[in-house]
C-alpha atoms as a PDB file:
ATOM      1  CA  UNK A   1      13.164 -27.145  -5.940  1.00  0.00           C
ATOM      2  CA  UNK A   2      15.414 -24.322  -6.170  1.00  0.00           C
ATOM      3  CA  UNK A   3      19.049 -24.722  -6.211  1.00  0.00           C
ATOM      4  CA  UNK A   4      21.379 -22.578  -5.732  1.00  0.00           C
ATOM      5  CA  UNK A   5      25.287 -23.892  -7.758  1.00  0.00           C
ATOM      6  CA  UNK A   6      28.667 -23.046  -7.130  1.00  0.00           C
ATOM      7  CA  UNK A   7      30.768 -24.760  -9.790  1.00  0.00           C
ATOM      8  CA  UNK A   8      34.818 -24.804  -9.251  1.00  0.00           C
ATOM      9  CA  UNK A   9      35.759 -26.238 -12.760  1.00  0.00           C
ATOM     10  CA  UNK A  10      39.157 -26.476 -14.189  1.00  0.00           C
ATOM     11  CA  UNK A  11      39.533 -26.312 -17.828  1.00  0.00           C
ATOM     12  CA  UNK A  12      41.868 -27.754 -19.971  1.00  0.00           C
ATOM     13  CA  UNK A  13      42.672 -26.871 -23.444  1.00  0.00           C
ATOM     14  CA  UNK A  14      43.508 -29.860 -25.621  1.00  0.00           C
ATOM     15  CA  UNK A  15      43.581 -29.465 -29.194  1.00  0.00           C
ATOM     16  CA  UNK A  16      43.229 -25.937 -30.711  1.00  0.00           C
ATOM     17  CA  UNK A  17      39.423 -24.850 -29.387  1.00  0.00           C
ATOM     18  CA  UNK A  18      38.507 -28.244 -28.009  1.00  0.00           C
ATOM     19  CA  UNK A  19      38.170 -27.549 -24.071  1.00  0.00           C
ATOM     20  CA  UNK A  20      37.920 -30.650 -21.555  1.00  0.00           C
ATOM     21  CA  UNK A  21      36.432 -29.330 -18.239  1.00  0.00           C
ATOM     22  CA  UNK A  22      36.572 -31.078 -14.645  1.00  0.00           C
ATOM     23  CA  UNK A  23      35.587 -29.942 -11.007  1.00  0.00           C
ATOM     24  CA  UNK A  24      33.354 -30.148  -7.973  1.00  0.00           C
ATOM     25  CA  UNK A  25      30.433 -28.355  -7.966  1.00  0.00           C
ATOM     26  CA  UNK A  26      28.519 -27.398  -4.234  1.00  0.00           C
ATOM     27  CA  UNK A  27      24.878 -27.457  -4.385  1.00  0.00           C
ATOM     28  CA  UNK A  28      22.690 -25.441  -1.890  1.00  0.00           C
ATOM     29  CA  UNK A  29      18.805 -26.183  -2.002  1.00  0.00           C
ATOM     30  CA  UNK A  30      17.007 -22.632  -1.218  1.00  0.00           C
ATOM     31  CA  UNK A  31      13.658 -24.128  -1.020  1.00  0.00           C
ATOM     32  CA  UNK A  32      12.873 -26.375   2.072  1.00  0.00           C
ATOM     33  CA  UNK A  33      13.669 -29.192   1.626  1.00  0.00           C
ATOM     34  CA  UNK A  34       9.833 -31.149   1.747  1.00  0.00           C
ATOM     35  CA  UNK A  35       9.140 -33.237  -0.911  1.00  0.00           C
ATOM     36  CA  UNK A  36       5.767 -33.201  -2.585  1.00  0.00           C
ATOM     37  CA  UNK A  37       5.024 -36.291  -0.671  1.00  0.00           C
ATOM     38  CA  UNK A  38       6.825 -35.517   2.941  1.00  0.00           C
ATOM     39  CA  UNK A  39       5.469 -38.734   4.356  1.00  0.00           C
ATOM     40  CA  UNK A  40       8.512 -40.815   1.810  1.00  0.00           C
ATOM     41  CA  UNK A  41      11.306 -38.415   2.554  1.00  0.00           C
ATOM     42  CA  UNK A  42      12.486 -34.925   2.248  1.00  0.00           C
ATOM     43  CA  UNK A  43      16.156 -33.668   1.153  1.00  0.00           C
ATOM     44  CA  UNK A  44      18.923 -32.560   2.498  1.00  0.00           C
ATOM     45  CA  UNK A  45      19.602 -28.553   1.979  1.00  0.00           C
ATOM     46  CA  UNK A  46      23.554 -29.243   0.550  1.00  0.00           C
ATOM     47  CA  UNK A  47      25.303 -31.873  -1.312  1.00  0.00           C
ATOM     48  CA  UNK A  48      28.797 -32.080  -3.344  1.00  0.00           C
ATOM     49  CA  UNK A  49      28.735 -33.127  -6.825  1.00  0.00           C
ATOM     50  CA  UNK A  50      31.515 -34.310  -9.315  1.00  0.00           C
ATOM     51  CA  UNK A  51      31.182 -32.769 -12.724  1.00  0.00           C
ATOM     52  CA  UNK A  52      33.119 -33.341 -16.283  1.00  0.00           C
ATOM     53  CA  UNK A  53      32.519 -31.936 -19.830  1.00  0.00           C
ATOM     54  CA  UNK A  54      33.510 -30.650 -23.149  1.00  0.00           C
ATOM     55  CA  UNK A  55      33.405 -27.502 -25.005  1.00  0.00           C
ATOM     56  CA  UNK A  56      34.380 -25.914 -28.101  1.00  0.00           C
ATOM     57  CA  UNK A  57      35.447 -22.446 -29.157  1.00  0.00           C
ATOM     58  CA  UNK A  58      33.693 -21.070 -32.030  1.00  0.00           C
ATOM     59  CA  UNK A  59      35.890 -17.724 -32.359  1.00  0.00           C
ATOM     60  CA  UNK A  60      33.549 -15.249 -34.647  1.00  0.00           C
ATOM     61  CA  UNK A  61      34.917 -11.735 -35.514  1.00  0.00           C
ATOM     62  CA  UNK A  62      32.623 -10.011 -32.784  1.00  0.00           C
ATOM     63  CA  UNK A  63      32.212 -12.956 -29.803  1.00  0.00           C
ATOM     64  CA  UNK A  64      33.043 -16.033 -29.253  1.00  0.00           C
ATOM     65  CA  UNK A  65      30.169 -19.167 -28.836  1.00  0.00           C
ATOM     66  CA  UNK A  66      31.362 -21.733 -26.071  1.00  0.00           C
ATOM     67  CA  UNK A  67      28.753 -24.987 -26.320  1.00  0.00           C
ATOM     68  CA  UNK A  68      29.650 -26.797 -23.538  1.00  0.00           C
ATOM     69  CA  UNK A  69      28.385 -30.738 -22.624  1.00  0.00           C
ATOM     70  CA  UNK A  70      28.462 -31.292 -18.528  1.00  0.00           C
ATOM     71  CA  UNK A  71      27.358 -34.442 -16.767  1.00  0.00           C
ATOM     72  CA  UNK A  72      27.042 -33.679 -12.804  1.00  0.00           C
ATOM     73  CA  UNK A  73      27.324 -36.765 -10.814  1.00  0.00           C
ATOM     74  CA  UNK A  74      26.396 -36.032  -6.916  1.00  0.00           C
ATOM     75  CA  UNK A  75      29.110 -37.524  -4.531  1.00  0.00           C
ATOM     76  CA  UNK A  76      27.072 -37.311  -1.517  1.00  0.00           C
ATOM     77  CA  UNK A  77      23.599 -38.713  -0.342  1.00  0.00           C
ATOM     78  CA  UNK A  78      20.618 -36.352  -1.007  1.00  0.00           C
ATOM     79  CA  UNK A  79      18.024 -37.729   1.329  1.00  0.00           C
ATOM     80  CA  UNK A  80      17.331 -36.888   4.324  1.00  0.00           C
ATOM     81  CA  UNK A  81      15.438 -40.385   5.507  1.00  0.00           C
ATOM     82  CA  UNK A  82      13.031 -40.984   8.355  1.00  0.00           C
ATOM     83  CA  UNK A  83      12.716 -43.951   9.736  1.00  0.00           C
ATOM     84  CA  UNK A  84       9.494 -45.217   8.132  1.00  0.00           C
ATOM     85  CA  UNK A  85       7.603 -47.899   6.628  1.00  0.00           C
ATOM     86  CA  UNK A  86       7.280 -46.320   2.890  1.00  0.00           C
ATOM     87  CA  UNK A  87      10.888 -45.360   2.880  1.00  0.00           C
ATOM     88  CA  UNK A  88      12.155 -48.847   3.603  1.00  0.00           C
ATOM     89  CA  UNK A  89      12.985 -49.705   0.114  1.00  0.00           C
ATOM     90  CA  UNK A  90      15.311 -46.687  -1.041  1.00  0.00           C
ATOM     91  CA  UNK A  91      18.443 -46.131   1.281  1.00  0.00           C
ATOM     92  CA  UNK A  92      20.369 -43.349  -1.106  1.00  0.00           C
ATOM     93  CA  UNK A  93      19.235 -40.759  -2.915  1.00  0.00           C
ATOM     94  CA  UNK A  94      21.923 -39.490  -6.210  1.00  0.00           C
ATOM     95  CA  UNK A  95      21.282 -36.861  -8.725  1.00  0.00           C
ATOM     96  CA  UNK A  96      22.740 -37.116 -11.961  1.00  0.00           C
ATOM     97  CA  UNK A  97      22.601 -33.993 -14.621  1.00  0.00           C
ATOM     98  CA  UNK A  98      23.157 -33.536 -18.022  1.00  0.00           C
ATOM     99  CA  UNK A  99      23.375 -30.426 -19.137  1.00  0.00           C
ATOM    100  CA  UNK A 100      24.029 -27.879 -22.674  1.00  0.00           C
ATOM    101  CA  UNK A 101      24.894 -24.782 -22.360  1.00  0.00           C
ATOM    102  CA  UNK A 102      25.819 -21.665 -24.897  1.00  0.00           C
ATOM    103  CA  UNK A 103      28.341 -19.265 -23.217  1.00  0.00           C
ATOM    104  CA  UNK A 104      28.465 -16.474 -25.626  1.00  0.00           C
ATOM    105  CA  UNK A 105      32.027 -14.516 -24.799  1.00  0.00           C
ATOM    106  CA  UNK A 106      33.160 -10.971 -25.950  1.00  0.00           C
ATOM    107  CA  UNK A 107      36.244 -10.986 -27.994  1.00  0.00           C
ATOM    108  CA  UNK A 108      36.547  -6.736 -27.256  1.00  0.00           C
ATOM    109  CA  UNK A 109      38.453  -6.497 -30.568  1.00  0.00           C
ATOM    110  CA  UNK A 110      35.006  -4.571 -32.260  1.00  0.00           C
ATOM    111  CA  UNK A 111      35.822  -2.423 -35.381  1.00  0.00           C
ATOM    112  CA  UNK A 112      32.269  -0.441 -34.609  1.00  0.00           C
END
């Protein structure tokens, strides 16, 4: 699948460079939507998601690295069920995500 993210985060600064970040995030799916399997169930094209996370400013004398931890926790039902025997068993569909990241940030304070 290809997914297409909008994140709307809000970030809070706690304690010097320590960041704690919170906000929806709306997913679009660009591909189609069939599963590899389309006889158990294909997906719906957009969902909302909940996300939260930490960071950290590392301020160097030329950039700044931002690591940043974010667990994604879809609010909304992903499948897209059809009434059939195979699919019986499974009613919602929820896609969690961890996921790292390294923002690197320009401080525009160069002595070059």
């Amino acid at each position: 699948y290809t997914i297409l993210k909008l994140s709307v985060s809000g970030i809070l600064s706690i304690y010097k460079n320590f960041n704690f970040i919170i906000g929806p995030s709306f997913n679009h799916s660009i591909s189609d939507g069939a599963s590899a399997d389309p006889i158990i169930f294909s997906t719906k094209s957009f969902d909302l998601s909940a996300d939260v996370g930490v960071s950290y400013n590392f301020d160097l004398p030329l950039f700044t690295i931002v690591p940043e931890l974010r667990y994604s926790r879809q609010l909304t039902n992903w499948a897209d069920f059809k009434p059939i025997a195979y699919s019986s068993s499974v009613d919602r569909l929820i896609r969690n995500q961890l996921t790292f990241s390294l923002i690197f940030k320009g401080t525009g304070t160069s002595d070059w």
